[in-house]
N, C-alpha and C. Protein backbone atom coordinates (compact mmCIF):
# COMPACT_ATOMS: atom_id res chain seq x y z
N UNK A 1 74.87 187.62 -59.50
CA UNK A 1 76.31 187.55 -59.43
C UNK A 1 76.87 188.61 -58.49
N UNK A 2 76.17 189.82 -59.09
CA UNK A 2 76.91 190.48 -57.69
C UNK A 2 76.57 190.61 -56.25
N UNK A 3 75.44 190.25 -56.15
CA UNK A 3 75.01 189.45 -54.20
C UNK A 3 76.17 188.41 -53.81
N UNK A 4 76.13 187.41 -54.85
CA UNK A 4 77.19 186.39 -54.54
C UNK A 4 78.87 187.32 -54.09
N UNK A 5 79.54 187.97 -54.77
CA UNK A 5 80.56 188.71 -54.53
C UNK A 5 79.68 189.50 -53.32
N UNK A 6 79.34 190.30 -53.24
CA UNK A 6 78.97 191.01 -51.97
C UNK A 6 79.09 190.35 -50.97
N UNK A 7 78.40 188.90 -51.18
CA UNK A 7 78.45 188.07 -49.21
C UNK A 7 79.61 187.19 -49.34
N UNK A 8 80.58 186.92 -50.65
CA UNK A 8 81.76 186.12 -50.39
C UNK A 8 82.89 187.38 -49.85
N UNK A 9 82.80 188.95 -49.82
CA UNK A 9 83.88 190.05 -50.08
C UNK A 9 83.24 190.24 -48.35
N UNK A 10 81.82 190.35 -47.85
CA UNK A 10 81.18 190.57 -46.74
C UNK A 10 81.03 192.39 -46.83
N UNK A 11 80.72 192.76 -48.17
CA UNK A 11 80.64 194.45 -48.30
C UNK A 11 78.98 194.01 -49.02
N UNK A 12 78.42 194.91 -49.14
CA UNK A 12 77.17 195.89 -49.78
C UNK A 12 77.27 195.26 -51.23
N UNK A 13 76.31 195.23 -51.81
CA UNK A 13 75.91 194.91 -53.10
C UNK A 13 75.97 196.52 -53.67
N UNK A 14 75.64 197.61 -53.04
CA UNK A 14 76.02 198.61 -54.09
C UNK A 14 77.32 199.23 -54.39
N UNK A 15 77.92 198.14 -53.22
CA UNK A 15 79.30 198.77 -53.30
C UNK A 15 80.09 197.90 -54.34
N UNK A 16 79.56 196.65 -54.77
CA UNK A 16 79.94 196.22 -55.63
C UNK A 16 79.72 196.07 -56.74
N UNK A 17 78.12 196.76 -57.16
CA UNK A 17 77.79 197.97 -58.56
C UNK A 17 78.69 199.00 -58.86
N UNK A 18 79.00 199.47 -57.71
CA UNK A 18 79.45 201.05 -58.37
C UNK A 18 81.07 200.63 -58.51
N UNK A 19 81.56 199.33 -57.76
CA UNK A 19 83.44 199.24 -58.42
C UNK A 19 83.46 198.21 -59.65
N UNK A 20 82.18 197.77 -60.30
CA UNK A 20 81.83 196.79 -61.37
C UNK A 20 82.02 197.93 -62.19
N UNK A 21 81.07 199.24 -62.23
CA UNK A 21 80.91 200.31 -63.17
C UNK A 21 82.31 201.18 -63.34
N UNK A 22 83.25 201.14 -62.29
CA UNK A 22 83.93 202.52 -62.36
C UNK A 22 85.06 201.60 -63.37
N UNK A 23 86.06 202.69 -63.95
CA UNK A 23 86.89 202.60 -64.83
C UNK A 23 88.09 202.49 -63.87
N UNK A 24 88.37 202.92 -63.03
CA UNK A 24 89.33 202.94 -61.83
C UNK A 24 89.24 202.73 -60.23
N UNK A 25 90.60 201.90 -59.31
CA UNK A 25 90.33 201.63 -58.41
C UNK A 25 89.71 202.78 -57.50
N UNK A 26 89.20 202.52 -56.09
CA UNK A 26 88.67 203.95 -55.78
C UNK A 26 89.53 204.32 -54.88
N UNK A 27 89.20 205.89 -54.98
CA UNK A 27 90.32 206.47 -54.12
C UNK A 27 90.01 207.12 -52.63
N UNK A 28 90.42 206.67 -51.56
CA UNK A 28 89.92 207.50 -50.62
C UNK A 28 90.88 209.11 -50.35
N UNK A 29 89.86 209.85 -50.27
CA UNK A 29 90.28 211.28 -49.79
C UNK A 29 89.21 212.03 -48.81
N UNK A 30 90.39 212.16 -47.90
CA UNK A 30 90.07 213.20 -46.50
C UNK A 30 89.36 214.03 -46.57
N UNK A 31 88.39 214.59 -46.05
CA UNK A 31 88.34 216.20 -46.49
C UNK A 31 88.83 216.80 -45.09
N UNK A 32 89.46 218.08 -45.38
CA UNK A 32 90.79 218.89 -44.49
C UNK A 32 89.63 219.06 -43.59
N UNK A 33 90.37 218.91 -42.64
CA UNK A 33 89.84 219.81 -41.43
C UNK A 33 90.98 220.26 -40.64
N UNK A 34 90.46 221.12 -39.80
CA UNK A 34 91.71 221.62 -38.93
C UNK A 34 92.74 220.70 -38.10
N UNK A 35 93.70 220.46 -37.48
CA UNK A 35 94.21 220.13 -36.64
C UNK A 35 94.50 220.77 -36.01
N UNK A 36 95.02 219.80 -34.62
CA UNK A 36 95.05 220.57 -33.16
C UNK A 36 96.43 221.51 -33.06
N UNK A 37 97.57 221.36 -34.00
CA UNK A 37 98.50 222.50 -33.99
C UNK A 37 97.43 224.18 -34.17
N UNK A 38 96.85 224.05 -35.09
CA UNK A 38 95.94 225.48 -35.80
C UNK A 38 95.76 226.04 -34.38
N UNK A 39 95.43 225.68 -33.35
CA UNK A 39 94.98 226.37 -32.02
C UNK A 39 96.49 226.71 -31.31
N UNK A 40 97.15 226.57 -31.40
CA UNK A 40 98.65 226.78 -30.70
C UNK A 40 99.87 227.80 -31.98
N UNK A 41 99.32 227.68 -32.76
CA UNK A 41 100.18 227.93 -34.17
C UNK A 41 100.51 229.50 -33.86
N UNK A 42 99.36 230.25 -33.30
CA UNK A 42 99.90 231.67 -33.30
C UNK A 42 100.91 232.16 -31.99
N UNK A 43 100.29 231.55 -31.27
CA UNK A 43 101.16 231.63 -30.02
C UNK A 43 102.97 231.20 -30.61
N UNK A 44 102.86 229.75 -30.82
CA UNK A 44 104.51 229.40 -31.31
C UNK A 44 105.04 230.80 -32.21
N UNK A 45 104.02 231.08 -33.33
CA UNK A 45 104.90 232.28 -34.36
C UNK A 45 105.45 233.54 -33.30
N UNK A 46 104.41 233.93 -32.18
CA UNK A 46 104.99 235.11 -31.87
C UNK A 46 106.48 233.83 -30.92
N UNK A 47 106.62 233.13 -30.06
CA UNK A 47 107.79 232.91 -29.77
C UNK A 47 108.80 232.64 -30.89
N UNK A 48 108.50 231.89 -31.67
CA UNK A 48 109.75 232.01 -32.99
C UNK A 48 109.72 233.04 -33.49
N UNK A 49 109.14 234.70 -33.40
CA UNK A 49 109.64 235.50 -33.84
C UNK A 49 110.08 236.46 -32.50
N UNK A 50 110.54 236.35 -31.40
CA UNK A 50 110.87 236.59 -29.91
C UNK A 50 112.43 235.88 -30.35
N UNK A 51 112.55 234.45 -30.08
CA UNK A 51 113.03 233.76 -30.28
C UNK A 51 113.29 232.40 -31.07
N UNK A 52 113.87 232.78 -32.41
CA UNK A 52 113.79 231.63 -33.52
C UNK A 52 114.53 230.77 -33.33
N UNK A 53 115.44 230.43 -32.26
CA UNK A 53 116.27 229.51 -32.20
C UNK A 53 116.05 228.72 -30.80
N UNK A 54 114.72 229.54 -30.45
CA UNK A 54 114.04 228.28 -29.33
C UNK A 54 113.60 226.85 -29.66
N UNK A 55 114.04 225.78 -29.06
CA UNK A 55 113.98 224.20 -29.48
C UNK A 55 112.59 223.91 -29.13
N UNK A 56 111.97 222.92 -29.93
CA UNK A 56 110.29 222.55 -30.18
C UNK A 56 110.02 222.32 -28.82
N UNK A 57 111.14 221.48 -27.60
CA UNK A 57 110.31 221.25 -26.57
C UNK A 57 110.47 222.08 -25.74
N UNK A 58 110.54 223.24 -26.19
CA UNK A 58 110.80 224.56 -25.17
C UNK A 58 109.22 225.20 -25.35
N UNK A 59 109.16 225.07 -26.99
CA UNK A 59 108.14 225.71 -27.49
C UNK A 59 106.90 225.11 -26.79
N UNK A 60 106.84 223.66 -27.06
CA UNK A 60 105.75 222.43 -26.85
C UNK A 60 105.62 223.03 -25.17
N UNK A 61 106.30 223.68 -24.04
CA UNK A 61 105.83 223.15 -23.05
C UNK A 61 105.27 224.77 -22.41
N UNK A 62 105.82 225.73 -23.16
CA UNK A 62 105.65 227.09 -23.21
C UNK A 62 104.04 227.49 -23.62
N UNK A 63 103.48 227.10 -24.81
CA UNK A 63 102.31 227.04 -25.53
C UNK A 63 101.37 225.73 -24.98
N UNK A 64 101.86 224.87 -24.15
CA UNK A 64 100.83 223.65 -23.16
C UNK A 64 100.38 222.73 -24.38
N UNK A 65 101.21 222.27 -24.97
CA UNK A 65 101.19 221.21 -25.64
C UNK A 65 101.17 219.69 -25.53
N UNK A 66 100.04 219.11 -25.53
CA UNK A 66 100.18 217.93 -24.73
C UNK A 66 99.88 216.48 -25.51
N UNK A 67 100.26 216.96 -27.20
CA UNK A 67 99.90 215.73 -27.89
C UNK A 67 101.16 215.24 -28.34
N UNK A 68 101.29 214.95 -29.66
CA UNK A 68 102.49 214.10 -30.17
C UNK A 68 103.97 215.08 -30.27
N UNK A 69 105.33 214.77 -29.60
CA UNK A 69 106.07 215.75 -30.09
C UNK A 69 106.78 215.66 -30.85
N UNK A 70 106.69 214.76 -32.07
CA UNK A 70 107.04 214.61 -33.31
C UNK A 70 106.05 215.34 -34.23
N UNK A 71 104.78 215.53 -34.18
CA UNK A 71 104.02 216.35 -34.56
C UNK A 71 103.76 217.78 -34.57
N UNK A 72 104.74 217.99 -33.27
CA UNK A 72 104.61 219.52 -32.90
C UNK A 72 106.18 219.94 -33.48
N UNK A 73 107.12 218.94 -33.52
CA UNK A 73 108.17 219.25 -34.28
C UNK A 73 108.17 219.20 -35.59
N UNK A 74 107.63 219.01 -36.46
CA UNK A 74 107.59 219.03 -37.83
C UNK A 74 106.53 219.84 -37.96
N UNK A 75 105.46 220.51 -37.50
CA UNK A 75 104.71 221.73 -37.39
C UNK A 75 106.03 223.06 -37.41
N UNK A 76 106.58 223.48 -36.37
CA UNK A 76 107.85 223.97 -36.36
C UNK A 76 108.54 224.82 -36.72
N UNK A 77 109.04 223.22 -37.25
CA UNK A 77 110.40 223.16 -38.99
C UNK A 77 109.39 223.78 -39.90
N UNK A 78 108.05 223.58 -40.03
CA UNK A 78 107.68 224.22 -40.88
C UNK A 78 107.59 225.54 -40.93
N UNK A 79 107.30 226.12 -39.53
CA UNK A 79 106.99 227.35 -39.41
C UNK A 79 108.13 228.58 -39.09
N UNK A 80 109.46 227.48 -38.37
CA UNK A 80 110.77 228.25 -38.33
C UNK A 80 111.37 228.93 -39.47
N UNK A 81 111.63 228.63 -40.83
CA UNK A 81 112.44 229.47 -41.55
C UNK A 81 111.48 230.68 -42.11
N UNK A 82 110.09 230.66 -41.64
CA UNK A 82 109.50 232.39 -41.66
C UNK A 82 109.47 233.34 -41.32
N UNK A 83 110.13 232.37 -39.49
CA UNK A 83 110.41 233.02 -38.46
C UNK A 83 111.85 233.91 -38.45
N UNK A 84 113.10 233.55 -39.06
CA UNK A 84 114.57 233.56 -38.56
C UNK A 84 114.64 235.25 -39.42
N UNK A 85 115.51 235.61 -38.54
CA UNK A 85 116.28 236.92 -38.95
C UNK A 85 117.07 237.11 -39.74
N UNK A 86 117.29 237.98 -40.35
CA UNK A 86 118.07 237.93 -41.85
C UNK A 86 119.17 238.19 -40.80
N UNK A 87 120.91 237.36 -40.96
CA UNK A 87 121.66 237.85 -40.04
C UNK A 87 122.14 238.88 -40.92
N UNK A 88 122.53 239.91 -40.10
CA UNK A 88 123.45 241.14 -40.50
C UNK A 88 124.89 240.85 -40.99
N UNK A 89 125.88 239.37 -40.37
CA UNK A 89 127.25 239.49 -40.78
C UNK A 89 126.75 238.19 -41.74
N UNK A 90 125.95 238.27 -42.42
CA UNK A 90 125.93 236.90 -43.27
C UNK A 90 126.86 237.66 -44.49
N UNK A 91 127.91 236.35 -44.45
CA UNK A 91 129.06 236.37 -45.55
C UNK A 91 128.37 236.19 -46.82
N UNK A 92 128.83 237.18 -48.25
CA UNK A 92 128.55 236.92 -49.63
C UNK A 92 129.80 235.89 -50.40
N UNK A 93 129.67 235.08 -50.81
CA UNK A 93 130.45 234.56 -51.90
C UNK A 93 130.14 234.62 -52.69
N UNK A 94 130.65 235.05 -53.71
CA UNK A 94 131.25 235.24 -54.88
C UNK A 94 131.74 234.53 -56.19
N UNK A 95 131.02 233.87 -57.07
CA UNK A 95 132.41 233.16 -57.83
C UNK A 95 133.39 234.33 -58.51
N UNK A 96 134.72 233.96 -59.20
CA UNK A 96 135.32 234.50 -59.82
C UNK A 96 134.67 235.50 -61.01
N UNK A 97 134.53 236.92 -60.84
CA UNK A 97 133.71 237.63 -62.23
C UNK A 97 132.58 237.47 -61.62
N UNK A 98 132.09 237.63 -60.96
CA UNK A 98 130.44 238.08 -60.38
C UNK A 98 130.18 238.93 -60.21
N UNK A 99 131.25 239.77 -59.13
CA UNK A 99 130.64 240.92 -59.09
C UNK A 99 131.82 242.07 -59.38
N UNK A 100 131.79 243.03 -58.67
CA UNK A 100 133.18 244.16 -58.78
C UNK A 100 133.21 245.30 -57.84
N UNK A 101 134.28 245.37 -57.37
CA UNK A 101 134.24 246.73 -56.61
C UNK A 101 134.84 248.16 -57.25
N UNK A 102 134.44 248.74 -57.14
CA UNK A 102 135.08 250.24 -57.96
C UNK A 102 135.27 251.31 -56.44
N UNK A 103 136.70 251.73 -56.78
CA UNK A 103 136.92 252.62 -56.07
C UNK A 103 137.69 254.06 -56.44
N UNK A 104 137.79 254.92 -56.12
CA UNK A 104 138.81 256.13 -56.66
C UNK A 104 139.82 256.03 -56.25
N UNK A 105 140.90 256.49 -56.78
CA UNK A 105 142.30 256.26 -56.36
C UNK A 105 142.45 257.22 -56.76
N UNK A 106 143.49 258.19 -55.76
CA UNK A 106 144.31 259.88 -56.10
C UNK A 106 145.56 259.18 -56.22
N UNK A 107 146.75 259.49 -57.47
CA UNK A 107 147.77 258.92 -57.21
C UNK A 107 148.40 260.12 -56.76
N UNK A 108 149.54 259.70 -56.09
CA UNK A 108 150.55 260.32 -55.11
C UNK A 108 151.10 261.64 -55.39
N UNK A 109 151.49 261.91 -56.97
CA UNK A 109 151.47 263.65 -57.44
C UNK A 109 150.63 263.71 -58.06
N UNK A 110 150.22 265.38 -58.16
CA UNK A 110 149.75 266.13 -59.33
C UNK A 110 149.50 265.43 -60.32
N UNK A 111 148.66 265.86 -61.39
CA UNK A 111 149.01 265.23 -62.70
C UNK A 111 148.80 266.65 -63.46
N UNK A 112 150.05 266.66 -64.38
CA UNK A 112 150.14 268.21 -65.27
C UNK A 112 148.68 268.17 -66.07
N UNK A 113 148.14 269.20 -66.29
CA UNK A 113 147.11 269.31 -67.25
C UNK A 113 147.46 270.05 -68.14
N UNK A 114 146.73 270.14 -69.53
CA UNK A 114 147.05 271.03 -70.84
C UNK A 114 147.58 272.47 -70.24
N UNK A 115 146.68 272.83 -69.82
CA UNK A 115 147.10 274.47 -69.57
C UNK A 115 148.15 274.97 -68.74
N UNK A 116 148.96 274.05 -68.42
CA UNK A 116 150.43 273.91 -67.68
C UNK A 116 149.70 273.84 -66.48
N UNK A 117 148.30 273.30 -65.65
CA UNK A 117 148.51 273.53 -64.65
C UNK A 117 148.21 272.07 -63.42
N UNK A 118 148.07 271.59 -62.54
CA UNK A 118 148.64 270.46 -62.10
C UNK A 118 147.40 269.85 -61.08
N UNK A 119 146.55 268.73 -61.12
CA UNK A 119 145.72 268.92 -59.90
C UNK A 119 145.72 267.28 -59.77
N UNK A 120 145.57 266.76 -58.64
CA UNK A 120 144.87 265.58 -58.05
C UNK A 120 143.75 264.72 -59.31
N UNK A 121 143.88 264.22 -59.68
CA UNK A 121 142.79 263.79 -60.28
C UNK A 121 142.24 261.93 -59.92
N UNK A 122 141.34 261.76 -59.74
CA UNK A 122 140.62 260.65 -59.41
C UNK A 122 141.12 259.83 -60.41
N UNK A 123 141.33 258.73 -60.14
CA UNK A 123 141.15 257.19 -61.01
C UNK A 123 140.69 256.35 -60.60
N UNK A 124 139.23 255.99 -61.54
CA UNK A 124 138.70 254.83 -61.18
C UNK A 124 139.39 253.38 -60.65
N UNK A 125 139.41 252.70 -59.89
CA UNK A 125 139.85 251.58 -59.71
C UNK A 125 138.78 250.50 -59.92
N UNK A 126 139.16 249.46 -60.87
CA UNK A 126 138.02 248.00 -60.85
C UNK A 126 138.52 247.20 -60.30
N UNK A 127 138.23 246.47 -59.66
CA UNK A 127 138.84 244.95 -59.24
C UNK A 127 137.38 244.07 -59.19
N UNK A 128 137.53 243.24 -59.80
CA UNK A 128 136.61 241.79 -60.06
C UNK A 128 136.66 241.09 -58.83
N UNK A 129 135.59 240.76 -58.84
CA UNK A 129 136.11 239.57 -57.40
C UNK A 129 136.90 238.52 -57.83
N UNK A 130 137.53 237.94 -57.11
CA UNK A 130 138.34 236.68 -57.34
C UNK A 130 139.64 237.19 -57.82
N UNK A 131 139.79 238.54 -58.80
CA UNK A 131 140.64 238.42 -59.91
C UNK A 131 141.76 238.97 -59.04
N UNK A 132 143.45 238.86 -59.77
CA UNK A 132 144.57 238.81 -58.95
C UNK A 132 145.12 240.13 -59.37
N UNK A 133 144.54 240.92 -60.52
CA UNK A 133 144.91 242.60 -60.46
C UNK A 133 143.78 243.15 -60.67
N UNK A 134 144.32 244.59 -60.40
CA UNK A 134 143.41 246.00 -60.86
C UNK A 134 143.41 246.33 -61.66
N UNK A 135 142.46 246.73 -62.57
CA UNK A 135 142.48 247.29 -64.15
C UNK A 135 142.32 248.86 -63.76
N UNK A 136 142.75 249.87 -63.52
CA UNK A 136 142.98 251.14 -63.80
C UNK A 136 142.44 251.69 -65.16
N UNK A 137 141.64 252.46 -65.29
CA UNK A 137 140.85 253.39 -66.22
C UNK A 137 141.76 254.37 -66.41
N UNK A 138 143.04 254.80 -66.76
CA UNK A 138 143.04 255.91 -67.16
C UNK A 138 144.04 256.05 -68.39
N UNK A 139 143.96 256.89 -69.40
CA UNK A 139 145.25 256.85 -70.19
C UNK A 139 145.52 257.67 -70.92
N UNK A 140 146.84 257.67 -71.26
CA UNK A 140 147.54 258.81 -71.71
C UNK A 140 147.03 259.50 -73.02
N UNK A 141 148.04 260.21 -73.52
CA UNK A 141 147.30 260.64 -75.19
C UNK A 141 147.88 259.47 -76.37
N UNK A 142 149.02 258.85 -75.73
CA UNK A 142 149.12 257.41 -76.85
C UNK A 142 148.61 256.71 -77.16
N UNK A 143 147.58 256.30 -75.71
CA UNK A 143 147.01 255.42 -75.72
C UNK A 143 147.18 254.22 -74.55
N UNK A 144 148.26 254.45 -74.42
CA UNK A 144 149.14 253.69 -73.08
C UNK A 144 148.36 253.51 -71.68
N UNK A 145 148.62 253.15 -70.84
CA UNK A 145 147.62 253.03 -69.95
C UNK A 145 148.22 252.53 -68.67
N UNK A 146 147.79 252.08 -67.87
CA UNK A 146 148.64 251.82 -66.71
C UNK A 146 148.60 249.97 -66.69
N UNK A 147 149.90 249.48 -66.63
CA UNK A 147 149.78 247.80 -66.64
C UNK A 147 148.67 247.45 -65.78
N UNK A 148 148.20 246.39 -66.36
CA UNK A 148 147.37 245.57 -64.88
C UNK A 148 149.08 245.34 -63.76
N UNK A 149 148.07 245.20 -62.44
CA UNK A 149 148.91 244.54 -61.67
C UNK A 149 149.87 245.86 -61.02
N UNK A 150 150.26 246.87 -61.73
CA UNK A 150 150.89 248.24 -60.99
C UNK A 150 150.18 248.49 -60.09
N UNK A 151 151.23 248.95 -59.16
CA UNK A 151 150.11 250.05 -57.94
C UNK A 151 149.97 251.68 -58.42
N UNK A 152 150.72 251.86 -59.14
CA UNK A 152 150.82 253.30 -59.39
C UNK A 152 150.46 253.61 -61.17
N UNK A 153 149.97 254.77 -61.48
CA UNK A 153 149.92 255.16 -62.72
C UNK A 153 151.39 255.70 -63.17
N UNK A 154 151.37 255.37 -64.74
CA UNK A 154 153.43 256.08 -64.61
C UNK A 154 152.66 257.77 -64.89
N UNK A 155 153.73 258.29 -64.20
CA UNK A 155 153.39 260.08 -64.72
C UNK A 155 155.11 260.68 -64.69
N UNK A 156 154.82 261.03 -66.13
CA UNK A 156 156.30 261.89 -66.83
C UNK A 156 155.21 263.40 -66.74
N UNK A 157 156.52 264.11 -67.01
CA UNK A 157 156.15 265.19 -67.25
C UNK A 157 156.34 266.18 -68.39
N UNK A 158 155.73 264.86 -69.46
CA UNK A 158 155.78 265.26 -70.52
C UNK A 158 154.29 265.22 -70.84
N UNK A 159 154.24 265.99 -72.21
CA UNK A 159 152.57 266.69 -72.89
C UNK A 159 151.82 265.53 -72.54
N UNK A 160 152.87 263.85 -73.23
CA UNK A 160 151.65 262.59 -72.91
C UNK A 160 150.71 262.37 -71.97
N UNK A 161 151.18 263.67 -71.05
CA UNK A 161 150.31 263.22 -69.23
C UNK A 161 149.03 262.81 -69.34
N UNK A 162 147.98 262.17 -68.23
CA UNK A 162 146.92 262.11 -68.51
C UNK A 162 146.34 263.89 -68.14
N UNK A 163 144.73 263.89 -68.88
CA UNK A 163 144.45 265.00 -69.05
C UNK A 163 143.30 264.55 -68.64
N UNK A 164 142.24 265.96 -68.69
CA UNK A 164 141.30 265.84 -67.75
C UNK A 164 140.03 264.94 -68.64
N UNK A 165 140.71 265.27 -69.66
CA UNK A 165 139.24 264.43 -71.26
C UNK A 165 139.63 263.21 -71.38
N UNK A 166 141.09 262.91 -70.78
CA UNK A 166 141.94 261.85 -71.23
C UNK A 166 141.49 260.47 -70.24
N UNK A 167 141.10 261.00 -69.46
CA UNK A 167 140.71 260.11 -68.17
C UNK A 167 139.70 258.95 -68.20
N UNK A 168 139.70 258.04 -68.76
CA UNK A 168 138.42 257.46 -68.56
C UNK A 168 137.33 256.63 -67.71
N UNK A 169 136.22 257.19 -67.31
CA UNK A 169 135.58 257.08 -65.84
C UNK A 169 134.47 256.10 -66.62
């Protein structure tokens, strides 16, 4: 029976033992070998790292490339984004509440301290990204604090002032 299939299929009788026996169709697989990019591949990296935004048939005729150039372009693409430079003005976005900037702010007078005496003092500034005010860190002995959304801290010159413990950083 299986000679008969062998000379009606026109294949080998053992080839039609061993797909009688197997549990599954058979599979063909390659074994790797190199291709003809592998001989040109180092040359292209040092030009895509010279120049990463040189086009494949600049590359293809630079490195003497003389086979497929759909082949040498998808070689490339592969090898271009290893190549490219981190740009320096690459823009960050942000969603709303991601990140924050903190800065110091001196407000415009003195601020009295306990011991009657008067100095500059720093205030943290937060601003959130996205967000539409500043939250100001600092506050009085009430408890009071500076509104969101003010540009200025209020300062009386009364005991309530902020103080130097009073400050919060």
């Amino acid at each position: 029976m299986h000679a008969a299939i062998a000379r009606r299929l026109g294949i080998s009788r053992t080839t039609v033992v061993k797909a009688v026996a197997s549990t599954s169709p058979p599979v063909y697989v390659r074994r790797p070998s190199e291709t003809s990019f592998v001989v040109v591949e180092p040359r292209v990296k040092a030009l895509l790292a010279a120049t990463p935004d040189m086009p494949a048939t600049v590359l293809a005729e630079r490195v003497g490339w003389t086979g497929s150039i759909t082949w040498f372009r998808e070689n490339v693409a592969r090898l271009r984004p290893e190549q490219q430079r981190v740009d320096p003005a690459d823009r960050l976005e942000w969603e709303a509440g991601d990140a924050a900037q903190c800065d110091l702010w001196f407000p415009p007078r003195k601020i009295p301290l306990e011991d009657a005496a008067a100095c500059l003092l720093p205030v943290p500034d937060h601003r959130r990204t996205g967000a539409r005010h500043r939250g100001f860190h600092a506050c009085t002995a009430e408890g009071g604090g500076i509104a969101p959304g003010t540009s200025t801290p209020p300062i009386t010159p009364s005991r309530r002032d902020v103080t130097m413990r009073q400050v919060c950083f």
